[in-house]
Protein backbone atom coordinates (compact mmCIF):
# COMPACT_ATOMS: atom_id res chain seq x y z
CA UNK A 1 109.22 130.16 135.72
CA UNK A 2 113.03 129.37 136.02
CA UNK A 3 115.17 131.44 132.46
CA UNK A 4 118.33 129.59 131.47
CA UNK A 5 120.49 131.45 128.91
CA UNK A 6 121.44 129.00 126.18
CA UNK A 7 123.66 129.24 123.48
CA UNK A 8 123.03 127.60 120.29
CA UNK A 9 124.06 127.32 116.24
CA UNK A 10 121.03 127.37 114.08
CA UNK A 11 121.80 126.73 110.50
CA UNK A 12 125.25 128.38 110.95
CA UNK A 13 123.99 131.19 113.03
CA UNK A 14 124.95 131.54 116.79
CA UNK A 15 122.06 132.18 118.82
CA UNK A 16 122.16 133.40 122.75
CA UNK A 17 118.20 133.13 124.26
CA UNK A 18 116.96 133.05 127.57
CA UNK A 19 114.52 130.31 127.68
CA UNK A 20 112.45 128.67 130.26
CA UNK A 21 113.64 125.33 131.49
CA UNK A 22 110.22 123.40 130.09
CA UNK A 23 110.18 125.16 126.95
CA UNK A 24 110.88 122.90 123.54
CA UNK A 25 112.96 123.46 121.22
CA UNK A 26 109.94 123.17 118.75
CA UNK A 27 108.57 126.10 120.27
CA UNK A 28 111.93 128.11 120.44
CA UNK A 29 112.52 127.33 116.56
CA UNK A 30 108.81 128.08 115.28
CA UNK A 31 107.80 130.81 117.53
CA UNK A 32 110.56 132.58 119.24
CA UNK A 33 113.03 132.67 115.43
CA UNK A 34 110.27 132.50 112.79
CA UNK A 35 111.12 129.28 111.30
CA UNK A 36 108.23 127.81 110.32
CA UNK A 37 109.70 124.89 107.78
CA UNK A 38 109.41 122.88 111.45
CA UNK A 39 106.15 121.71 111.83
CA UNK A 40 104.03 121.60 114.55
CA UNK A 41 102.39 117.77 114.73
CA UNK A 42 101.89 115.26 117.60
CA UNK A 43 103.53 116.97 119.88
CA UNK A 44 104.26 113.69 121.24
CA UNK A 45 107.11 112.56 118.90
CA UNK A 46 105.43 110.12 116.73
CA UNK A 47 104.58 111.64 113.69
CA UNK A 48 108.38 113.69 112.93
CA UNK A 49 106.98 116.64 111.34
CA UNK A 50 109.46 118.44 113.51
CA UNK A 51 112.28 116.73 112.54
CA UNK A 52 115.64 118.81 113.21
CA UNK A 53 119.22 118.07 113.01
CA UNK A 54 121.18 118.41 116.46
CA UNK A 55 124.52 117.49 116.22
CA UNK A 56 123.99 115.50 112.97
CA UNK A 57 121.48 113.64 114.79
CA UNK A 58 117.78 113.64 113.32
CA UNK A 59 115.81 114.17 116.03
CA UNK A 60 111.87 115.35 116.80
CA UNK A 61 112.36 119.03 118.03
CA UNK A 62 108.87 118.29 119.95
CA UNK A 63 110.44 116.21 122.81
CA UNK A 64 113.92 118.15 123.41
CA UNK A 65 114.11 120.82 125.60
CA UNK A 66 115.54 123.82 124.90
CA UNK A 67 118.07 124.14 127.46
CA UNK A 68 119.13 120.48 126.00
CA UNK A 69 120.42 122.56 122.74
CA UNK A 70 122.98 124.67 124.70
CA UNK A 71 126.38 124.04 122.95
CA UNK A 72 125.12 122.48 120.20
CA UNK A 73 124.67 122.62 115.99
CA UNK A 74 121.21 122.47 115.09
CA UNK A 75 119.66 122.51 111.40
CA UNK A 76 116.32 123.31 110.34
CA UNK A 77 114.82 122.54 106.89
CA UNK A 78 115.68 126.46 105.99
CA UNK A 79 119.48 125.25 106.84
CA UNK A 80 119.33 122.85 103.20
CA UNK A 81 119.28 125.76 101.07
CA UNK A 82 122.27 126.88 100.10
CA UNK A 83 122.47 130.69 98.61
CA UNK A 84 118.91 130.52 97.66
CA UNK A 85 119.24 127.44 96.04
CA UNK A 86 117.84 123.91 96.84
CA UNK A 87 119.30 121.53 98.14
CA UNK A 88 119.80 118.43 95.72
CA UNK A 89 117.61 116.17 97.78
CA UNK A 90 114.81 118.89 97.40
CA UNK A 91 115.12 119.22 94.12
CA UNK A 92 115.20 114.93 94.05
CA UNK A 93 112.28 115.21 96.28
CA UNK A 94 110.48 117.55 93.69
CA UNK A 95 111.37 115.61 90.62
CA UNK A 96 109.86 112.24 91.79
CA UNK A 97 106.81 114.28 92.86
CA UNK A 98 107.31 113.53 96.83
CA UNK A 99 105.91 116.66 97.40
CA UNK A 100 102.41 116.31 98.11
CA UNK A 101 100.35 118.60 100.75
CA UNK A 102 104.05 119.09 102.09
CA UNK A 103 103.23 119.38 105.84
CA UNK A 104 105.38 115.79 106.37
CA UNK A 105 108.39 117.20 103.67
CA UNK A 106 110.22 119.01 106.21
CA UNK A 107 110.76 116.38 108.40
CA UNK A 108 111.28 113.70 106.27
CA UNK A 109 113.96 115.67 104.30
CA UNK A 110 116.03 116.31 107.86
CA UNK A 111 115.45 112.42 108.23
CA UNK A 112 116.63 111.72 104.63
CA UNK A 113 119.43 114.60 105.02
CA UNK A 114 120.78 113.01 108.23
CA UNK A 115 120.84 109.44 106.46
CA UNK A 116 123.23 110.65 104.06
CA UNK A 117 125.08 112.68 106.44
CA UNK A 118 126.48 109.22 108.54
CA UNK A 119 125.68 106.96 104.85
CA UNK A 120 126.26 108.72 101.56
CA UNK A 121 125.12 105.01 99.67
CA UNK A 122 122.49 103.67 102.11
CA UNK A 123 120.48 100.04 101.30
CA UNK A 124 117.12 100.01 99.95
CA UNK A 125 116.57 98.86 104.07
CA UNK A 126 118.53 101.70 105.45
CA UNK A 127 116.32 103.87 103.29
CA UNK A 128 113.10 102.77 104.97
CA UNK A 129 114.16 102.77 107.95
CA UNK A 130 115.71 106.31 108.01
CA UNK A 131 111.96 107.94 107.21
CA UNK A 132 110.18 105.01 109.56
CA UNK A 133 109.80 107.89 112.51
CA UNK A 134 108.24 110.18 109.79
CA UNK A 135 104.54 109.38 108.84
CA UNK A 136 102.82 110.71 105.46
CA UNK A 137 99.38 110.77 104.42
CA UNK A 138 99.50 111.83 100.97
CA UNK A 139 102.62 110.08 99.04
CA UNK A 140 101.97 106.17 100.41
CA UNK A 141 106.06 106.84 101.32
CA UNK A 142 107.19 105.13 97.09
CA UNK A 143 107.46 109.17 96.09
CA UNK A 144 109.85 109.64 98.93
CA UNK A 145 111.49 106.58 99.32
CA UNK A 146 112.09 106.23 95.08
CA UNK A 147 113.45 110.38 95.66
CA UNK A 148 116.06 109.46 98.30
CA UNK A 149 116.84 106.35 95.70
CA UNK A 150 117.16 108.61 93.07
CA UNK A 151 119.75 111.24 95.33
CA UNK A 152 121.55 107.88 96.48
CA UNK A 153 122.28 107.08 92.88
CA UNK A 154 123.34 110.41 91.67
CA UNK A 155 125.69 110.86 94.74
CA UNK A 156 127.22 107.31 93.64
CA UNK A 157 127.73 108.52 90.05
């Protein structure tokens, strides 16, 4: 199997791994640097439970490749915390009770994060549609969807 050397940020840390070409970065994230807050779904990009920041860009780390990351910023769930703090939108996730078996949070947090990135006062709509790749079985999506609501309004304030 063909290496390529790739070099990468990961929540502000620069990373230089030799990878093979059909690895994911799914697998490079989970197994290869220990950060499990990625989950491990479909596998076929329809559920987002490995949601990921690349360049801003919510993306499911399942269907890029790792040598696809060379050059770029990438951001994990573990990237929200600041100083061992949560982030605000965890904490607005945790106060409307959006947090249910949690295997879906990670995901639709990077989702939610990367809304607010590119639209700090999204639509009701733009909401919806922002988590729309992400599916959850527990919440019925009103925990998550009033929880971005809530972090919308408090950013307005």
């Amino acid at each position: 199997m063909r290496l390529e050397s790739i070099s990468f940020t990961l929540n502000g840390k620069p990373y230089q791994l030799e990878v093979s070409a059909n690895r994911t970065l799914l697998d490079v994230i989970r197994e290869d640097l220990g950060l499990t807050g990625t989950k491990r779904g479909c596998e076929i990009g329809e559920c987002g439970a490995c949601t990921v920041l690349v360049d801003g860009k919510a993306v499911n780390s399942c269907l890029v490749l790792a040598p696809q990351v060379d050059g770029k910023q990438i951001m994990t769930v573990e990237g929200l915390m600041e100083s061992g703090k949560l982030h605000p939108l965890q904490e607005a996730f945790l106060d409307a009770d959006a947090v249910h078996c949690g295997f879906c949070t990670p995901g639709m947090l990077m989702s939610a994060f990367a809304l607010f990135q590119a639209n700090p006062n999204p639509t009701d709509e733009e909401i919806r549609i922002a988590i729309s790749g992400n599916l959850c079985r527990c919440t019925g999506y009103w925990p998550i969807i009033n929880a971005m609501k809530n972090y919308r309004d408090k950013l307005s304030r």
